[in-house]
Structure formats: structure tokens, C-alpha cells
PDB file of N, CA and C in Angstrom:
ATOM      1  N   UNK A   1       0.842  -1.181   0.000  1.00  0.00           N
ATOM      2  CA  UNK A   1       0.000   0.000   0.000  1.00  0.00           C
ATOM      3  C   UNK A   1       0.884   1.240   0.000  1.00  0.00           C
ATOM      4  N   UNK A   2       0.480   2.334  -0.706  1.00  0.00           N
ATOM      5  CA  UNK A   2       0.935   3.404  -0.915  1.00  0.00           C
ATOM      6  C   UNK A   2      -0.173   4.700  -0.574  1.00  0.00           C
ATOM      7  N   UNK A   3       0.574   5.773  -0.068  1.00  0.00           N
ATOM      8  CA  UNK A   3      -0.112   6.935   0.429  1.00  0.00           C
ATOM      9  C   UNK A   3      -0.869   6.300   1.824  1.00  0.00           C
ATOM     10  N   UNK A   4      -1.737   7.213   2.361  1.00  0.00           N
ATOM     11  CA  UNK A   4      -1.921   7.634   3.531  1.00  0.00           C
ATOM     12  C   UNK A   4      -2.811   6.155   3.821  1.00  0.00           C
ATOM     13  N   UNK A   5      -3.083   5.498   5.250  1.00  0.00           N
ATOM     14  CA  UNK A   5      -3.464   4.910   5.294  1.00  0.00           C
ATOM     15  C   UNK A   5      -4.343   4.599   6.781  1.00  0.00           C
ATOM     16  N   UNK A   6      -5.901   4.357   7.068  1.00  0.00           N
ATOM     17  CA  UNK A   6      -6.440   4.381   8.066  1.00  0.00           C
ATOM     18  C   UNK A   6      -6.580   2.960   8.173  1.00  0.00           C
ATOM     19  N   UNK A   7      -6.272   2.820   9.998  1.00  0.00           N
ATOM     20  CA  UNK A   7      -6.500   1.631  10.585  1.00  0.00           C
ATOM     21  C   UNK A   7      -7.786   1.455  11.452  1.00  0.00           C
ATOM     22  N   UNK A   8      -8.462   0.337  11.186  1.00  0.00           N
ATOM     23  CA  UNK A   8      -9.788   0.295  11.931  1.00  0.00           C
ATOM     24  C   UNK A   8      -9.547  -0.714  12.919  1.00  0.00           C
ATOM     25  N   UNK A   9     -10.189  -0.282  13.899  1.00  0.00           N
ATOM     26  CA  UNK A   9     -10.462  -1.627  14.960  1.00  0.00           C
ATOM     27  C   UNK A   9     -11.492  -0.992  15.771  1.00  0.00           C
ATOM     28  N   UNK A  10     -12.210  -2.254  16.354  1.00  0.00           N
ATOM     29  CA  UNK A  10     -13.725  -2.253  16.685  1.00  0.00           C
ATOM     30  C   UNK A  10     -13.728  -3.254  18.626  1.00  0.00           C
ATOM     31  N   UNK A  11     -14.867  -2.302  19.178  1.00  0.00           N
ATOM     32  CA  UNK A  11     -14.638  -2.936  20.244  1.00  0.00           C
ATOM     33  C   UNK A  11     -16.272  -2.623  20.706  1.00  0.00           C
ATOM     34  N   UNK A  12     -16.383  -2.744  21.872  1.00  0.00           N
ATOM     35  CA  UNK A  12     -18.098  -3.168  22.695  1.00  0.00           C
ATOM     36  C   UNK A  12     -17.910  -2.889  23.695  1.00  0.00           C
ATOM     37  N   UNK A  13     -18.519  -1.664  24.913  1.00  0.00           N
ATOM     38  CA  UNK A  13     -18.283  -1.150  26.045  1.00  0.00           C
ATOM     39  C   UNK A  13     -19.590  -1.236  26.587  1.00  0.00           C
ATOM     40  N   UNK A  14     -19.991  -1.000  27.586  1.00  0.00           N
ATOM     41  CA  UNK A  14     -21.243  -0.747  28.536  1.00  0.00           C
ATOM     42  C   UNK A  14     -21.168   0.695  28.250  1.00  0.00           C
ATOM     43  N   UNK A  15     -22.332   1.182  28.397  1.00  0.00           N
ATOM     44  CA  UNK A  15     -22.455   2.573  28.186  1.00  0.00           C
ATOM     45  C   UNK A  15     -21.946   3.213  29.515  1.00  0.00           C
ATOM     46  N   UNK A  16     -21.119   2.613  30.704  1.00  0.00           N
ATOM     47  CA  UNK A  16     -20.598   3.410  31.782  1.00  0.00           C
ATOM     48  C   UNK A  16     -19.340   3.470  31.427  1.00  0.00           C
ATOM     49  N   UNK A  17     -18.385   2.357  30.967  1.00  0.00           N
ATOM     50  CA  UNK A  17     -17.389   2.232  30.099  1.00  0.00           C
ATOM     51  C   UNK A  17     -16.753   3.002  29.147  1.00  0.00           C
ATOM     52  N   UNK A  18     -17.927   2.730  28.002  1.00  0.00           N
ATOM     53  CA  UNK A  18     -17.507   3.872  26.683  1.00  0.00           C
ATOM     54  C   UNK A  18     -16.673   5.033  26.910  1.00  0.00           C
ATOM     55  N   UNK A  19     -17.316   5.756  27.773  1.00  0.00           N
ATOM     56  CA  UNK A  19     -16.928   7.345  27.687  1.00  0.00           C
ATOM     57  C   UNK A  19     -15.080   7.118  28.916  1.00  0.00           C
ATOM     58  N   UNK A  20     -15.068   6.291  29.674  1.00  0.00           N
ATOM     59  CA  UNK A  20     -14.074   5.977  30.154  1.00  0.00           C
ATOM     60  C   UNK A  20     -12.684   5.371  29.256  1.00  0.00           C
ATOM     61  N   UNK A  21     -13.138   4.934  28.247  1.00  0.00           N
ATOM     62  CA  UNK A  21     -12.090   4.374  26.928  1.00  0.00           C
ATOM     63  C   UNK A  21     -11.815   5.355  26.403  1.00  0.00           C
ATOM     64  N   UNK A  22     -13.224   5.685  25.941  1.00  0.00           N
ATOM     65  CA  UNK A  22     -12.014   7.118  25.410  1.00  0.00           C
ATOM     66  C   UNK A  22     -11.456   8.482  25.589  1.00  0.00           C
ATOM     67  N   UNK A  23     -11.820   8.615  27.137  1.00  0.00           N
ATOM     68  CA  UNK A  23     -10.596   9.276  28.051  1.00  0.00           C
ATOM     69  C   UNK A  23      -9.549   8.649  27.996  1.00  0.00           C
ATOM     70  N   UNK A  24      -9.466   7.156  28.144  1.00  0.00           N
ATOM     71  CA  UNK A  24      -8.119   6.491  28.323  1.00  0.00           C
ATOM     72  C   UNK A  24      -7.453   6.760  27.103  1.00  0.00           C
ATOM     73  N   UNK A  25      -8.225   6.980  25.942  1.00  0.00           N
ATOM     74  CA  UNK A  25      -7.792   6.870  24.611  1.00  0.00           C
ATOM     75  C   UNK A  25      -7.015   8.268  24.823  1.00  0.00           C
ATOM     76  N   UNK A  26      -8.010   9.135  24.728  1.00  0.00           N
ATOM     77  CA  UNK A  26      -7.107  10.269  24.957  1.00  0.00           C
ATOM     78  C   UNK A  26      -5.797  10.838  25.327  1.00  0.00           C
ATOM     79  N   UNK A  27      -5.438   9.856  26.708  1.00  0.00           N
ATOM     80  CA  UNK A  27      -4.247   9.859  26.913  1.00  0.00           C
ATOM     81  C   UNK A  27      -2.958   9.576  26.846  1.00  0.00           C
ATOM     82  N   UNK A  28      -3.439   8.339  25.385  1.00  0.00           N
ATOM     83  CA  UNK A  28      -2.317   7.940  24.874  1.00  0.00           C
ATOM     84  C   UNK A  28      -2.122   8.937  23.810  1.00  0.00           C
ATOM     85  N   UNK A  29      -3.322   9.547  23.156  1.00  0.00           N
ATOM     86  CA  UNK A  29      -2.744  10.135  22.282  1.00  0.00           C
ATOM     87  C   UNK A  29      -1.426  11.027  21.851  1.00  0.00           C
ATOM     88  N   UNK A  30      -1.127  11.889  22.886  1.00  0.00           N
ATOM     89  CA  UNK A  30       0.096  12.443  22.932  1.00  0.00           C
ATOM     90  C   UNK A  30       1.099  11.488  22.565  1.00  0.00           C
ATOM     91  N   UNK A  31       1.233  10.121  22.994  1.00  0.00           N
ATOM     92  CA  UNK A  31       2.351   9.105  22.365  1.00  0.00           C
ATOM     93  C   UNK A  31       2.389   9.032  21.752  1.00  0.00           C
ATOM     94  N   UNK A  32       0.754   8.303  20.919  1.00  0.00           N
ATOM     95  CA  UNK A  32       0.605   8.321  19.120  1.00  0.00           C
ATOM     96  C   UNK A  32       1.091   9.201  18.391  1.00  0.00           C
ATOM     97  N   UNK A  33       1.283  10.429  18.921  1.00  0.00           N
ATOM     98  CA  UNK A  33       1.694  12.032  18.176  1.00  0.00           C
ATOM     99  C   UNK A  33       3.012  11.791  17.815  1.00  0.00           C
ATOM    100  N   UNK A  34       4.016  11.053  19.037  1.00  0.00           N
ATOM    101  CA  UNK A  34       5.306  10.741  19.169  1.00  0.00           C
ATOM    102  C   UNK A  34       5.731  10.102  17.803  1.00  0.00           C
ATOM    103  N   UNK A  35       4.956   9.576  17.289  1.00  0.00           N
ATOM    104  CA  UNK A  35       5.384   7.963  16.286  1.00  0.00           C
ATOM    105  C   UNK A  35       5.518   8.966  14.857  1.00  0.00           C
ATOM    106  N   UNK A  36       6.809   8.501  14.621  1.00  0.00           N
ATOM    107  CA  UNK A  36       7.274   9.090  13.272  1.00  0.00           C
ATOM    108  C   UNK A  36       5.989   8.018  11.962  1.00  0.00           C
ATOM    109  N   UNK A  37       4.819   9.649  11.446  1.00  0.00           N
ATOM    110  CA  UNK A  37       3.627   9.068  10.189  1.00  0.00           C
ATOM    111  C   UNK A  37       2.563   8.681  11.105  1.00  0.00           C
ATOM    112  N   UNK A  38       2.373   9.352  12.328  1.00  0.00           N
ATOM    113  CA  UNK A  38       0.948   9.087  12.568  1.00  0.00           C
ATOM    114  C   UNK A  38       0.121  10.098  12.295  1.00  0.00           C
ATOM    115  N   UNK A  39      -0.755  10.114  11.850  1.00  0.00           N
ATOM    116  CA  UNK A  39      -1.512  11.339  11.023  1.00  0.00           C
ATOM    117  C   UNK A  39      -2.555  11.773  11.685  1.00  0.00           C
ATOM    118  N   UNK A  40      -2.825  11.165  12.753  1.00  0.00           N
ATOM    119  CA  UNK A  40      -4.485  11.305  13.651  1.00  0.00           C
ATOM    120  C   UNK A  40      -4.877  10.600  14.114  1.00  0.00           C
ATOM    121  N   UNK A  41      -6.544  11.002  14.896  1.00  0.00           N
ATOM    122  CA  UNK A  41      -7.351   9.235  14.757  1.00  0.00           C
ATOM    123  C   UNK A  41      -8.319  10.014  15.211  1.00  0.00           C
ATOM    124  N   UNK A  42      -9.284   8.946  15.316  1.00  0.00           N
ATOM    125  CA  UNK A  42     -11.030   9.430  15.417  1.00  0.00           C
ATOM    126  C   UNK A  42     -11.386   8.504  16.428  1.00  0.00           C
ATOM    127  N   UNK A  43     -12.385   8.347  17.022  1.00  0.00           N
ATOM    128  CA  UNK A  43     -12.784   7.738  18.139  1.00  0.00           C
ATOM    129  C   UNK A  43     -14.408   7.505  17.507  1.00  0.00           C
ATOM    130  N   UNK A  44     -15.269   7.198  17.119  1.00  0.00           N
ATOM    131  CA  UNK A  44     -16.129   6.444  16.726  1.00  0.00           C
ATOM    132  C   UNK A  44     -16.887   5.694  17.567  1.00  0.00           C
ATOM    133  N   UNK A  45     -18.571   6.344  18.446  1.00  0.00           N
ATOM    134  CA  UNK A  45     -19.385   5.448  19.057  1.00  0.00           C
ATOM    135  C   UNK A  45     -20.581   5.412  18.631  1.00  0.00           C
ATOM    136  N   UNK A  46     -21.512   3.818  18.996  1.00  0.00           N
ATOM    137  CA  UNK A  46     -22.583   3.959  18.246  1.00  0.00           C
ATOM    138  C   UNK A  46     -23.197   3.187  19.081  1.00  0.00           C
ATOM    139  N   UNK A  47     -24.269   4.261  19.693  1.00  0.00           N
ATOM    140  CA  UNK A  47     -25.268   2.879  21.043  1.00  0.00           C
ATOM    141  C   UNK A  47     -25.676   2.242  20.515  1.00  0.00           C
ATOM    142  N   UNK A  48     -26.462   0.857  20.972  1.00  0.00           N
ATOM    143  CA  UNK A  48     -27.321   0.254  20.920  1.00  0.00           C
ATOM    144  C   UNK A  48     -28.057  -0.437  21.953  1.00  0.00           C
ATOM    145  N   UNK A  49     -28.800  -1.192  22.415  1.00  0.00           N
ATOM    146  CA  UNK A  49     -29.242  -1.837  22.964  1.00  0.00           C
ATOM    147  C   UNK A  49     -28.208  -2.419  24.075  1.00  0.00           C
ATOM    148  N   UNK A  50     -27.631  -3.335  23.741  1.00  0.00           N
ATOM    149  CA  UNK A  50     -26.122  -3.843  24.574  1.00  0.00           C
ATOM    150  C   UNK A  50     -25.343  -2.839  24.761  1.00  0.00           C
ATOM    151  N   UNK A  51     -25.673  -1.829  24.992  1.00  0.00           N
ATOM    152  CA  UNK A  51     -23.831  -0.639  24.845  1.00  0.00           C
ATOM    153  C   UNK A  51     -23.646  -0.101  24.245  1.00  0.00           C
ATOM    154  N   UNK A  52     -22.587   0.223  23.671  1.00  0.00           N
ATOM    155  CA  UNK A  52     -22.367   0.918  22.839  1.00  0.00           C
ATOM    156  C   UNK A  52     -20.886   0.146  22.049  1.00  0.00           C
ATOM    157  N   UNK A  53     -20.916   0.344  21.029  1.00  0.00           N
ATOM    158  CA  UNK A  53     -20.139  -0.146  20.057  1.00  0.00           C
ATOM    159  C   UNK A  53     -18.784   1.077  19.609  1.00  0.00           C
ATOM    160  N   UNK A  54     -17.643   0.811  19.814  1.00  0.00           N
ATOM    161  CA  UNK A  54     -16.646   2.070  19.655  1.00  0.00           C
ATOM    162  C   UNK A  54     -15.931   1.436  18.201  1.00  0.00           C
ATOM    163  N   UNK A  55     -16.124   2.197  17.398  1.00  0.00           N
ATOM    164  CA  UNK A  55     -14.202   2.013  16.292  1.00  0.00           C
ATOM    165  C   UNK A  55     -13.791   3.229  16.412  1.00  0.00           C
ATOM    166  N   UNK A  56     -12.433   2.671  16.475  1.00  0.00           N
ATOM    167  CA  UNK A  56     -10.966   3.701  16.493  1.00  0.00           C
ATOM    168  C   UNK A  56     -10.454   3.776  15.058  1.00  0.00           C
ATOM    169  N   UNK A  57     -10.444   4.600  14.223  1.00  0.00           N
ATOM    170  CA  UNK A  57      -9.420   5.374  13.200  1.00  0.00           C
ATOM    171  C   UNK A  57      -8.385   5.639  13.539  1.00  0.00           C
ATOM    172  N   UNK A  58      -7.369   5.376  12.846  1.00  0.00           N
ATOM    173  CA  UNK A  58      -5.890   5.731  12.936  1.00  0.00           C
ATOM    174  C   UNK A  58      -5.295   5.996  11.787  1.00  0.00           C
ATOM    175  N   UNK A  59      -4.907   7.382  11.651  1.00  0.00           N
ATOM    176  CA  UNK A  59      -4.687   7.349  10.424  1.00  0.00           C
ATOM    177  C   UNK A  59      -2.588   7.937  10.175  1.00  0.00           C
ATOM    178  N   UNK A  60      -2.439   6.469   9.168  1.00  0.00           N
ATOM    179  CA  UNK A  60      -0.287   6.718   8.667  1.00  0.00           C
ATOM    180  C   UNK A  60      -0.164   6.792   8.054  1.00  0.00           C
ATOM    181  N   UNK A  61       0.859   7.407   7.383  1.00  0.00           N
ATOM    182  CA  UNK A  61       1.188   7.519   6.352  1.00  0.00           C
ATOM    183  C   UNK A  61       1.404   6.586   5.714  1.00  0.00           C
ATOM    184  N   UNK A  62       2.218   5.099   6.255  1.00  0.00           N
ATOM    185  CA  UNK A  62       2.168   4.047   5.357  1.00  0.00           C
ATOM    186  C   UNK A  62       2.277   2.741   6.092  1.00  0.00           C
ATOM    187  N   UNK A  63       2.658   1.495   6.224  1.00  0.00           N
ATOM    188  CA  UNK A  63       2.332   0.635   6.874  1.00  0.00           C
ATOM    189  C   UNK A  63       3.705   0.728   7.342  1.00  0.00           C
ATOM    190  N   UNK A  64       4.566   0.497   7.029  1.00  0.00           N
ATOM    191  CA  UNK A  64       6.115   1.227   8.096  1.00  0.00           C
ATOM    192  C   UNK A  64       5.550   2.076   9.055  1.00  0.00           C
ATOM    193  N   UNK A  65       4.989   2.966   9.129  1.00  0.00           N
ATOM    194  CA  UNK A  65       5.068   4.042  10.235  1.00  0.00           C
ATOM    195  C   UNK A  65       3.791   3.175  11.232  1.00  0.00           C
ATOM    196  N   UNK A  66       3.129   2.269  10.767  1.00  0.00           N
ATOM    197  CA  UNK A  66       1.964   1.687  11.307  1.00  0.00           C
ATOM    198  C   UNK A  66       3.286   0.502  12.343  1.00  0.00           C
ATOM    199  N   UNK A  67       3.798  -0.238  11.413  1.00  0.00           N
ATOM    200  CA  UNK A  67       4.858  -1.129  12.195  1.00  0.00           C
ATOM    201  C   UNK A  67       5.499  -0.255  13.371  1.00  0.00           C
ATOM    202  N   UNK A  68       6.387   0.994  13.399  1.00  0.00           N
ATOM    203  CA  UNK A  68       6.599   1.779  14.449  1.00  0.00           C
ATOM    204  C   UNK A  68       5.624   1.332  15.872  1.00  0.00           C
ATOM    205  N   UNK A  69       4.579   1.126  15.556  1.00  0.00           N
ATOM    206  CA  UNK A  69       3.364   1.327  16.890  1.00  0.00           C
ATOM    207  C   UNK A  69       2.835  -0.198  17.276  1.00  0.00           C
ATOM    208  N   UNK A  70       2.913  -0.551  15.831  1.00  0.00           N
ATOM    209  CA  UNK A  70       2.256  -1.890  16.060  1.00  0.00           C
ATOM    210  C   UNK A  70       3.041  -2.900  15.228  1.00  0.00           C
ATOM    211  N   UNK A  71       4.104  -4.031  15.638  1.00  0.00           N
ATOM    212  CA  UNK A  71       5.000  -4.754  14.774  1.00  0.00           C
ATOM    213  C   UNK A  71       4.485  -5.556  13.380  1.00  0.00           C
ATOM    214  N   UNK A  72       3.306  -5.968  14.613  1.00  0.00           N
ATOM    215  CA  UNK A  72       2.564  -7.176  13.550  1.00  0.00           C
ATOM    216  C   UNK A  72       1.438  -6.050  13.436  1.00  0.00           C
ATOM    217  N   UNK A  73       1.490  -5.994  12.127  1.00  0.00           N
ATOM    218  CA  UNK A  73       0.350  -4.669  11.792  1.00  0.00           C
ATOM    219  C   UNK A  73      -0.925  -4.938  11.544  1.00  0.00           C
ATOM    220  N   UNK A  74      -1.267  -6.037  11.804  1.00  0.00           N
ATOM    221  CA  UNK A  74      -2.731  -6.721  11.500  1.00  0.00           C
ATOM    222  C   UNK A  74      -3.112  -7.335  12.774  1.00  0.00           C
ATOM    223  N   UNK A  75      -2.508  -6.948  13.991  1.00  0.00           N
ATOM    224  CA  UNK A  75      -3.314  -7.287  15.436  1.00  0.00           C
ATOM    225  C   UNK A  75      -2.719  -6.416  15.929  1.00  0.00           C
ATOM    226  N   UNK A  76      -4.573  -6.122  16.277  1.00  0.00           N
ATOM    227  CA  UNK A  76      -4.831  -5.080  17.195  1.00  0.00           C
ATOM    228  C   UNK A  76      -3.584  -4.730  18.419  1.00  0.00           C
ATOM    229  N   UNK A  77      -3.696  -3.354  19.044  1.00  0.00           N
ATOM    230  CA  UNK A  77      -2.866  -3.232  20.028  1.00  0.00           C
ATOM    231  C   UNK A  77      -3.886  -2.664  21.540  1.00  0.00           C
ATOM    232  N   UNK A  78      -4.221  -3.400  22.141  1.00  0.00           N
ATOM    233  CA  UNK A  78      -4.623  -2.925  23.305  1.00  0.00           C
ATOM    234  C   UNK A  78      -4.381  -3.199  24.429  1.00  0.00           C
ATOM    235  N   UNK A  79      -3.966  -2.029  25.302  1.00  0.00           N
ATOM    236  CA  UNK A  79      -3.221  -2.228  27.147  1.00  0.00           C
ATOM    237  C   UNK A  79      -4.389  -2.711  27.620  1.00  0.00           C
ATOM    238  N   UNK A  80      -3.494  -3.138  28.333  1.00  0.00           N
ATOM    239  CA  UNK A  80      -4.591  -4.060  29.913  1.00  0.00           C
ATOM    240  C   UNK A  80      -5.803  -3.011  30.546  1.00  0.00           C
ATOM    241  N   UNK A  81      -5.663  -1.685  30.543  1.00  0.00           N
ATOM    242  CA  UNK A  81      -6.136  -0.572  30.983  1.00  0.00           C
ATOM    243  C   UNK A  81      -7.625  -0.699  30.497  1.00  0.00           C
ATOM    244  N   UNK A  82      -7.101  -0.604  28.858  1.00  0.00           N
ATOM    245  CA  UNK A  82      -8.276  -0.452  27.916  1.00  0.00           C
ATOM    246  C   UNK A  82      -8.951  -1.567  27.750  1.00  0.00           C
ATOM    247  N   UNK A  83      -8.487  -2.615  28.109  1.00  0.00           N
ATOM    248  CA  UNK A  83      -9.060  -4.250  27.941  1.00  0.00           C
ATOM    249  C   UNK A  83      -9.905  -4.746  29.119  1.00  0.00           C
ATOM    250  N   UNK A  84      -9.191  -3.830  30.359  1.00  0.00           N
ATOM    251  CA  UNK A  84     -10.580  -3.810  31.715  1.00  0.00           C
ATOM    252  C   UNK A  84     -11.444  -3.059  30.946  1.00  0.00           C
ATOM    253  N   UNK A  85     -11.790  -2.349  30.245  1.00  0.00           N
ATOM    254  CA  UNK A  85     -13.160  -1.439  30.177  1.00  0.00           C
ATOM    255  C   UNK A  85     -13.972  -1.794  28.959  1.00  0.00           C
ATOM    256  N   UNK A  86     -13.298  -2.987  28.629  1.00  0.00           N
ATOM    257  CA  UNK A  86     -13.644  -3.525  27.021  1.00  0.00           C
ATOM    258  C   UNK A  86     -14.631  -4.575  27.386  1.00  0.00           C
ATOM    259  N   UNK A  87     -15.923  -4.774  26.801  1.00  0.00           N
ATOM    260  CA  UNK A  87     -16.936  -6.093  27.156  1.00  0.00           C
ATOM    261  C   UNK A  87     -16.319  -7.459  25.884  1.00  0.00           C
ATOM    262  N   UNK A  88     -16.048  -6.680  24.980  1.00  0.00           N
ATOM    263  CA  UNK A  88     -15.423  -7.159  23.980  1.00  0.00           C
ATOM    264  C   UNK A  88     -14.541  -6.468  22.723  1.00  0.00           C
ATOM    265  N   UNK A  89     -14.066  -7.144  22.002  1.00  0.00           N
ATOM    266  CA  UNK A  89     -12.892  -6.126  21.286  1.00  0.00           C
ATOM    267  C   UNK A  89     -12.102  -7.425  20.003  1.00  0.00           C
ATOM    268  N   UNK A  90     -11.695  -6.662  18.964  1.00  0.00           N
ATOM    269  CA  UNK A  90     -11.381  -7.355  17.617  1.00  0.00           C
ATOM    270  C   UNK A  90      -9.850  -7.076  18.234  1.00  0.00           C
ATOM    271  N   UNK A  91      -9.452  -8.315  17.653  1.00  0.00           N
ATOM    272  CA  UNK A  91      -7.590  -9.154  18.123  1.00  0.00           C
ATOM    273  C   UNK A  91      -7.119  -8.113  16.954  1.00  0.00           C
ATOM    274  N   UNK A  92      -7.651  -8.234  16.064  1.00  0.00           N
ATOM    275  CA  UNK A  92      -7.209  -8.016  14.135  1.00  0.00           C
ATOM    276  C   UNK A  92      -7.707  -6.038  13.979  1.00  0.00           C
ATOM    277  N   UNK A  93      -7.203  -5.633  13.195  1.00  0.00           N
ATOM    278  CA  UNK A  93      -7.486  -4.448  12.649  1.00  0.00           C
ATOM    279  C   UNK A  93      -7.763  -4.930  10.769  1.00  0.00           C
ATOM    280  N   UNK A  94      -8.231  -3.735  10.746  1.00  0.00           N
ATOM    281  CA  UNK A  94      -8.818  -3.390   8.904  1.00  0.00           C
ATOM    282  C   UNK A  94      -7.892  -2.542   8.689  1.00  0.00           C
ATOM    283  N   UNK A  95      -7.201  -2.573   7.419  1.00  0.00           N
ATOM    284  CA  UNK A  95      -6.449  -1.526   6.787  1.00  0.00           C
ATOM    285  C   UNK A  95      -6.874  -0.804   5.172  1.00  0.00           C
ATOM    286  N   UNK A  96      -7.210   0.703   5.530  1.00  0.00           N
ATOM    287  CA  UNK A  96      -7.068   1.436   4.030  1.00  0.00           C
ATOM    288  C   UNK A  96      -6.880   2.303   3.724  1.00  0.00           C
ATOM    289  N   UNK A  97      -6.959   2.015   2.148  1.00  0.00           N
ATOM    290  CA  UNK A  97      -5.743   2.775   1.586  1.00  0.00           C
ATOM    291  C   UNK A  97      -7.254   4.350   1.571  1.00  0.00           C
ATOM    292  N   UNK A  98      -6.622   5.507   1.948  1.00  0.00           N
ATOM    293  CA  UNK A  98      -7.167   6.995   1.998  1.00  0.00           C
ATOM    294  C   UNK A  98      -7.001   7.491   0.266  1.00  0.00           C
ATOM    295  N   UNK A  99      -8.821   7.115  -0.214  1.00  0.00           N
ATOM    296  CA  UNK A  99      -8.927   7.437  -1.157  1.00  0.00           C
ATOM    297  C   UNK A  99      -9.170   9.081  -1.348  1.00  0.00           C
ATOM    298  N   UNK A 100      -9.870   9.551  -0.654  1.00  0.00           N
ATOM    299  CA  UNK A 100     -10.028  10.857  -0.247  1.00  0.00           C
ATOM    300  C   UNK A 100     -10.187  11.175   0.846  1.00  0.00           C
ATOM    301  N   UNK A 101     -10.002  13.002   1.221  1.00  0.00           N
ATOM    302  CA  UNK A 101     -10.599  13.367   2.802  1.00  0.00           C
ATOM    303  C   UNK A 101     -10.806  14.300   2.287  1.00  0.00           C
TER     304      UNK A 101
END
């Protein structure tokens, strides 16, 4: 893959939870900032019935700068922190290629 590239991953919180992830999220962000080609990210929630449903956007410049953060670039990366507040959560991420913004 070439040019800019967003990473998806998907997870399942209790609606007391949710908003606690992504404070936690928040606070890594400043690290993410650290990583030579990280371009951003979005935080993504969607209630339902069970909770609420979160995906995370991450957006690199290319899958090198994705390796920087995450070695094996196709599983997920989540701390123990974020994994207490998780009901459930995808091992694997989605990768693509940024056709437009």
C-alpha cells in the first residue's frame, strides 16, 4: 500500500465504560503524536441496545510508520487498561488505503 493509510479496529463497552475508553484513549494520544507518520485518529461510538459499540481510526502515512506502533500490523494493540473497560474487542485491525478526505 501506498499513500496515507487508516486503521480500523472495533470494540463493545457498557455505556458506563464507553466514555471511560475514550478518556483512556485520549491519553495515549500524545504518544501516538510521538510515532514518526501518525496522522491522527477518530474515536467512533454507536449505542445500541447492549452498549455501545466504539471504532478507532488511525490514520499513517504508510504501513512502516503503522509497524513503528504496532509490529505485527494486522493485530490489534490494546493495554490491559483499555481491555478492563472492554466487554469485547477485535484481536485483528482493517487496513485502508485513503482514497479521499
Amino acid at each position: 500500500m501506498t499513500g496515507s493509510i487508516a486503521r480500523s479496529w472495533r470494540a463493545h463497552a457498557s455505556v458506563v465504560d464507553a466514555p471511560r475508553y475514550v478518556a483512556h484513549f485520549e491519553r495515549l494520544r500524545p504518544e501516538l503524536a510521538k510515532i514518526a507518520g501518525f496522522e491522527g485518529a477518530l474515536v467512533l461510538l454507536r449505542d445500541n441496545a447492549g452498549g455501545v459499540d466504539i471504532t478507532v481510526l488511525t490514520f499513517w502515512e504508510s504501513l512502516e510508520a503503522i509497524a513503528r506502533f504496532a509490529p505485527d500490523v494486522d493485530r490489534a494493540v490494546v493495554e490491559p487498561e483499555a481491555e478492563a473497560m472492554l466487554e469485547a474487542f477485535d484481536d485483528r485491525v482493517e487496513h485502508y488505503k485513503i482514497a479521499s478526505r
